[in-house]
Protein backbone atom coordinates (compact mmCIF):
# COMPACT_ATOMS: atom_id res chain seq x y z
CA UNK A 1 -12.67 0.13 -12.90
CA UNK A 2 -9.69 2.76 -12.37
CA UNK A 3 -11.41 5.57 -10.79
CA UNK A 4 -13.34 6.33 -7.37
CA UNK A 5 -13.23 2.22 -6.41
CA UNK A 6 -9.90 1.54 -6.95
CA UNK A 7 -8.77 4.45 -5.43
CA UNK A 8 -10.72 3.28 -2.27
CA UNK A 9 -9.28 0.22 -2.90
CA UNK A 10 -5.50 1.19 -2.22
CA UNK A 11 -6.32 4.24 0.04
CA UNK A 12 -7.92 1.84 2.72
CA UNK A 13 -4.20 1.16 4.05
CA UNK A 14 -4.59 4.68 6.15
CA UNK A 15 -7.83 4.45 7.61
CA UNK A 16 -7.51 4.52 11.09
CA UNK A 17 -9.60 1.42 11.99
CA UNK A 18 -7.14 -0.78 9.53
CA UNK A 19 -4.00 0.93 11.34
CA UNK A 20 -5.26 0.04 14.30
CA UNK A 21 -5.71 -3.81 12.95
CA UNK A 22 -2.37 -3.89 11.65
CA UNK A 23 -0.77 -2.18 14.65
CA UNK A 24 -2.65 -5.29 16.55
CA UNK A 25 -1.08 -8.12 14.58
CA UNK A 26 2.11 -6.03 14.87
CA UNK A 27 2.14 -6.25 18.53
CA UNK A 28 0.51 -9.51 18.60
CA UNK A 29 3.66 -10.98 16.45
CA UNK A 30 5.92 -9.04 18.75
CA UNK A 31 4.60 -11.12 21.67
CA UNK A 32 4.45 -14.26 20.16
CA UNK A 33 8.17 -13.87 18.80
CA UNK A 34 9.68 -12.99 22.34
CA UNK A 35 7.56 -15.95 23.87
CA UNK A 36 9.12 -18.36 21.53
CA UNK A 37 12.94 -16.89 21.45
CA UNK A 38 12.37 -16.84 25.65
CA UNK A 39 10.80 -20.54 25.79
CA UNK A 40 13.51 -21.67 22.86
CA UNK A 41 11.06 -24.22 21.63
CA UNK A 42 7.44 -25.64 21.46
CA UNK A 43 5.15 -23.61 23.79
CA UNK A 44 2.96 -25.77 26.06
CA UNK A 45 -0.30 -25.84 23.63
CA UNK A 46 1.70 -26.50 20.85
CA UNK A 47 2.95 -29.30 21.84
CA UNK A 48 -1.05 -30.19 23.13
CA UNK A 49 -2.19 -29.59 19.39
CA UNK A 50 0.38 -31.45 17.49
CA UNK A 51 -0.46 -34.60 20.25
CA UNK A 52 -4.38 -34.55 19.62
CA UNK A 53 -3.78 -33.98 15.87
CA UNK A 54 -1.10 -37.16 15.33
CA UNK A 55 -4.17 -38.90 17.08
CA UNK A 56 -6.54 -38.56 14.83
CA UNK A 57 -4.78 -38.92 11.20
CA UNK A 58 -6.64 -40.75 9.06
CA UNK A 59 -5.59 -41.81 5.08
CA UNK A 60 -8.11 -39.06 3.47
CA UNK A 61 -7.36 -36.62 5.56
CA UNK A 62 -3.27 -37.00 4.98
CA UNK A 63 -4.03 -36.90 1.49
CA UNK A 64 -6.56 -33.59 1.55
CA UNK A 65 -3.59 -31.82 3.62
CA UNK A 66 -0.75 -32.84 1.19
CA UNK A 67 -2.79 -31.51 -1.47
CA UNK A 68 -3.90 -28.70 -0.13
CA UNK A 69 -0.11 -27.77 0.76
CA UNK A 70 0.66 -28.04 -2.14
CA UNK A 71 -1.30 -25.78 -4.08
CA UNK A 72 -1.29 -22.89 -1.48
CA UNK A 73 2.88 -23.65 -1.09
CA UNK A 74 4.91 -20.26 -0.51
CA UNK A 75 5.57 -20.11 -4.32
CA UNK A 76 2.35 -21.18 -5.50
CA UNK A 77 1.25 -18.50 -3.43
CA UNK A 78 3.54 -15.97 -5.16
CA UNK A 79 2.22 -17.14 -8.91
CA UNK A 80 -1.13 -16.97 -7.84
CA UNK A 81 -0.19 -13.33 -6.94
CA UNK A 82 1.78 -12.24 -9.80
CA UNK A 83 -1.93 -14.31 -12.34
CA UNK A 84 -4.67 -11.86 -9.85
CA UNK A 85 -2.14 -8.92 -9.87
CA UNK A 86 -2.24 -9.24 -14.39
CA UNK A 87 -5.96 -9.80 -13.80
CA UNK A 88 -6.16 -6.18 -12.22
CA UNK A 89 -4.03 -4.45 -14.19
CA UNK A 90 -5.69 -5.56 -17.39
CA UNK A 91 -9.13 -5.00 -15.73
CA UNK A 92 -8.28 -1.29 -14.43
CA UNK A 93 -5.98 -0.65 -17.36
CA UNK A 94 -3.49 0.56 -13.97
CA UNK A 95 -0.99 -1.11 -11.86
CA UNK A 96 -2.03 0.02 -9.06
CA UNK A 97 -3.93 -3.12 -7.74
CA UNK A 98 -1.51 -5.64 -9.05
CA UNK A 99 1.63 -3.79 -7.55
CA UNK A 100 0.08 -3.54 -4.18
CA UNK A 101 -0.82 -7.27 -4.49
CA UNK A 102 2.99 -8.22 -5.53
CA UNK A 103 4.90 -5.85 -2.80
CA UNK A 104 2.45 -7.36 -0.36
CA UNK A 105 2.68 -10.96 -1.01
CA UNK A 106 6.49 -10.45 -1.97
CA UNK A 107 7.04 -8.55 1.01
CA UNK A 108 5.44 -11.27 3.81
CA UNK A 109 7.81 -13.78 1.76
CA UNK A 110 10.60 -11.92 2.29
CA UNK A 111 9.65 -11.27 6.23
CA UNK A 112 9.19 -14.37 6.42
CA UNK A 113 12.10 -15.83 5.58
CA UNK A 114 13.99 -13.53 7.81
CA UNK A 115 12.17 -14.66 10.74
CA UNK A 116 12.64 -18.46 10.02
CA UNK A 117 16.68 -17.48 9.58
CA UNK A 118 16.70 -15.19 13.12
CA UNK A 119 14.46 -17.44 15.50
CA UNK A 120 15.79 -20.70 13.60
CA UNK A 121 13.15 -22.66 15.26
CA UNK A 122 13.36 -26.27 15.37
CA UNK A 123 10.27 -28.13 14.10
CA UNK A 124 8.37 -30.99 15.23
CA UNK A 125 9.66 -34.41 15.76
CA UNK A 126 10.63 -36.30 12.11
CA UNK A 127 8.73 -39.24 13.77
CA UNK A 128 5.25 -36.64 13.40
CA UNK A 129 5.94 -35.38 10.27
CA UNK A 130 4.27 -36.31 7.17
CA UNK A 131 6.36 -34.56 4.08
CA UNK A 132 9.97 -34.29 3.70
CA UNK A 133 11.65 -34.69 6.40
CA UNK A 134 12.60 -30.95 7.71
CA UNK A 135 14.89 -29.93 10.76
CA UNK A 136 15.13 -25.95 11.42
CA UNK A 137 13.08 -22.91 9.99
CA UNK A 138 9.55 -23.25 11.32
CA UNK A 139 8.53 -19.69 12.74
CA UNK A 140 6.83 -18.50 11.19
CA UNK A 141 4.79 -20.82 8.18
CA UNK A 142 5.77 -20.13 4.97
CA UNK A 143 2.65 -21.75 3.60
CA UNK A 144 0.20 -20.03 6.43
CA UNK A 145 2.02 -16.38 5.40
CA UNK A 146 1.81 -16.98 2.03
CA UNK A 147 -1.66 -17.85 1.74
CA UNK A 148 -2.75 -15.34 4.34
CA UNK A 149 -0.87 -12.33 2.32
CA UNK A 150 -2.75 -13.66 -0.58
CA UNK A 151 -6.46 -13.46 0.42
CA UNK A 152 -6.11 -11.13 2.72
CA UNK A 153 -4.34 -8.47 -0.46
CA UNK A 154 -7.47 -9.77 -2.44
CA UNK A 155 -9.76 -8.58 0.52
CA UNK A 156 -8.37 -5.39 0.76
CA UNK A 157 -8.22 -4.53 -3.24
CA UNK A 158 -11.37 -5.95 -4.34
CA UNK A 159 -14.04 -6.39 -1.64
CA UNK A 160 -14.64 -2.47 -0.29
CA UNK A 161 -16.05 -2.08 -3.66
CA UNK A 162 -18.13 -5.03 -3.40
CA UNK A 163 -21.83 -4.95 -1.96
CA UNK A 164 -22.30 -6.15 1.81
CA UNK A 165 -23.37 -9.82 0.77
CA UNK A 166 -20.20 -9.88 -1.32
CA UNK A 167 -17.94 -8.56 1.38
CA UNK A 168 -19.79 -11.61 3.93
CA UNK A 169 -19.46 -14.53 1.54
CA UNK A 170 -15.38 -13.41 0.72
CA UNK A 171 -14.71 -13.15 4.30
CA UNK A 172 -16.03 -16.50 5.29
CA UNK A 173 -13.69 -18.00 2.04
CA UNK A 174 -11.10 -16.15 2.81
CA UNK A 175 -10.70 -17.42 6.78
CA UNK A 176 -11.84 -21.12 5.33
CA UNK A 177 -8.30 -20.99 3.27
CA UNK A 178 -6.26 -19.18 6.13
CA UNK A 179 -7.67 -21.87 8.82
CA UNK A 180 -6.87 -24.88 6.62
CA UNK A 181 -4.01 -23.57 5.59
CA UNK A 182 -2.88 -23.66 9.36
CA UNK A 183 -4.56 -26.62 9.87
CA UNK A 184 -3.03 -28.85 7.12
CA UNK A 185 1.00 -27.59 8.54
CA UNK A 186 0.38 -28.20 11.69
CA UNK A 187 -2.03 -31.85 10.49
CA UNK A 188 1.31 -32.85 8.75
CA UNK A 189 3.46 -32.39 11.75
CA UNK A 190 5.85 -29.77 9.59
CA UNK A 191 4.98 -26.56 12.10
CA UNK A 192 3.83 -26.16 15.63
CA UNK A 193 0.37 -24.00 15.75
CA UNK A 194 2.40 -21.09 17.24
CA UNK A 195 4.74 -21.20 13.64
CA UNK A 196 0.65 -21.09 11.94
CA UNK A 197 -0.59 -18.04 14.01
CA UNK A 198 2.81 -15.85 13.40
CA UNK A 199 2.40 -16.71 9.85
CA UNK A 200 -1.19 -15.60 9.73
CA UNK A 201 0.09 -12.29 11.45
CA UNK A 202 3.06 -11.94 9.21
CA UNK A 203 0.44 -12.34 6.03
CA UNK A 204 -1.49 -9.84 7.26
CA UNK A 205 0.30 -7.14 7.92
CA UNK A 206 2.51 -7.90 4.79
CA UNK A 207 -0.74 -7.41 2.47
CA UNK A 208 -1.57 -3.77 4.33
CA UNK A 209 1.58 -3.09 4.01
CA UNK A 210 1.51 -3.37 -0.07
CA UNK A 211 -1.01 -1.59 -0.03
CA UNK A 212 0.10 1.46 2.28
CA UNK A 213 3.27 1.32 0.06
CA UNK A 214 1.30 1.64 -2.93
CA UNK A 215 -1.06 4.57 -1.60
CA UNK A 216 2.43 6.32 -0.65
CA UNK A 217 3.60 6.47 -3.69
CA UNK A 218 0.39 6.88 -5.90
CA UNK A 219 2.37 10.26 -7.85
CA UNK A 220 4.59 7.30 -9.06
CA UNK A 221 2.23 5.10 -9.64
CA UNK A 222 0.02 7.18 -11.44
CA UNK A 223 3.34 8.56 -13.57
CA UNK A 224 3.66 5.14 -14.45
CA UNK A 225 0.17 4.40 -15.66
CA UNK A 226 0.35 7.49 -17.73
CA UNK A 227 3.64 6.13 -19.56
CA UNK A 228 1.91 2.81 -20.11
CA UNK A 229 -1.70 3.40 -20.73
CA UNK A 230 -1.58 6.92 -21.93
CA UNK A 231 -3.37 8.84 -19.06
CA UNK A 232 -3.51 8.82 -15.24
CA UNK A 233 -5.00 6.72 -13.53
CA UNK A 234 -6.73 9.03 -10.87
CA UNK A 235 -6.96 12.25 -10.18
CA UNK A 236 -5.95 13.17 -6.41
């Protein structure tokens, strides 16, 4: 469907009451970020969290997590963008979908990365952690911003032309794989909850950002369907 839905789809970026969202997490990550470069290490409920949660391992559980880790892993993450971006460009015969989905995924990737290399956090303990032994790099969670980019791209392309029930059901999923996302890093001792939470911020603002990008440069974007699909893909 390339015509009044997807054109709400990408054009949601501007609305004010997702600005104000994604000025939120903006600020949110700005206060989290000069809390951990000021405390140079754990903050007191992370190291609370990663205590209760060594407590409590059990075999199933450190399997489920290990799993789960790996299929929602920062470049799983990115394929899984790059299979639902084709999906909506062969769908909508457009690119605008799947190059919002990309730059927004790609982009919290890329922020992330230059976050782990500027705070160069140190993550928990070996003696906690489950998977390959890891010293430096933990703020924010690749995994957590890579799955949270993901779904939360997905919500923001597909669901505000869905019907109410739809919109319910997707956001329930979509926190389910956010939260246990989180919850598997910081299970497996590799991040601090803190590292989860900047992650999920990161994610967020790096899918509205795909999309704002996108909407900004919908004249391209539509010059480009044109070349490869023979028309426009709206009309503005």
């Amino acid at each position: 469907m390339v015509k009044g839905g997807l054109m709400r789809s990408t054009d949601t970026a501007g609305t004010p009451s997702l600005t104000r969202w994604a000025v939120a997490a903006v600020a949110a990550l700005a206060v989290l970020l000069a809390a951990v470069a000021t405390i140079g290490g754990p903050l007191h409920n992370d190291r609370l969290v990663t205590r209760a949660v060594v407590g409590h391992r059990s075999e199933w559980m450190t399997s489920f997590a290990k799993a789960y880790s790996t299929v929602f892993s920062p470049a799983t993450t990115v394929v899984l963008a790059a299979l639902v971006a084709g999906l909506f460009v062969f769908r909508d015969r457009s690119v605008r979908r799947g190059a919002a989905l990309i730059i927004g995924v790609g982009g919290a990737a890329a922020a992330a990365e230059v976050l782990k290399l500027l705070v160069d956090r140190r993550r928990p303990p070996f003696a906690v952690q489950l998977e390959a032994h890891e010293a430096a790099h933990s703020f924010p969670s690749g995994h957590v911003t890579g799955t949270t980019a993901l779904v939360a791209g997905i919500a923001l392309l597909a669901v505000p032309a869905a019907s109410r029930a739809e919109r319910a059901v997707f956001g329930v999923v979509a926190s389910l794989l956010v939260l246990v996302s989180a919850g598997s890093r910081v299970y497996l001792g590799m991040h601090w909850t803190s590292d989860t939470v900047a992650g999920m911020l990161v994610g967020a603002v790096g899918a509205w950002a795909g999309v704002l990008v996108v909407a900004r440069f919908a004249d391209v974007v539509d010059g480009l369907d044109g070349r490869l699909f023979g028309r426009r893909a709206a009309v503005h």
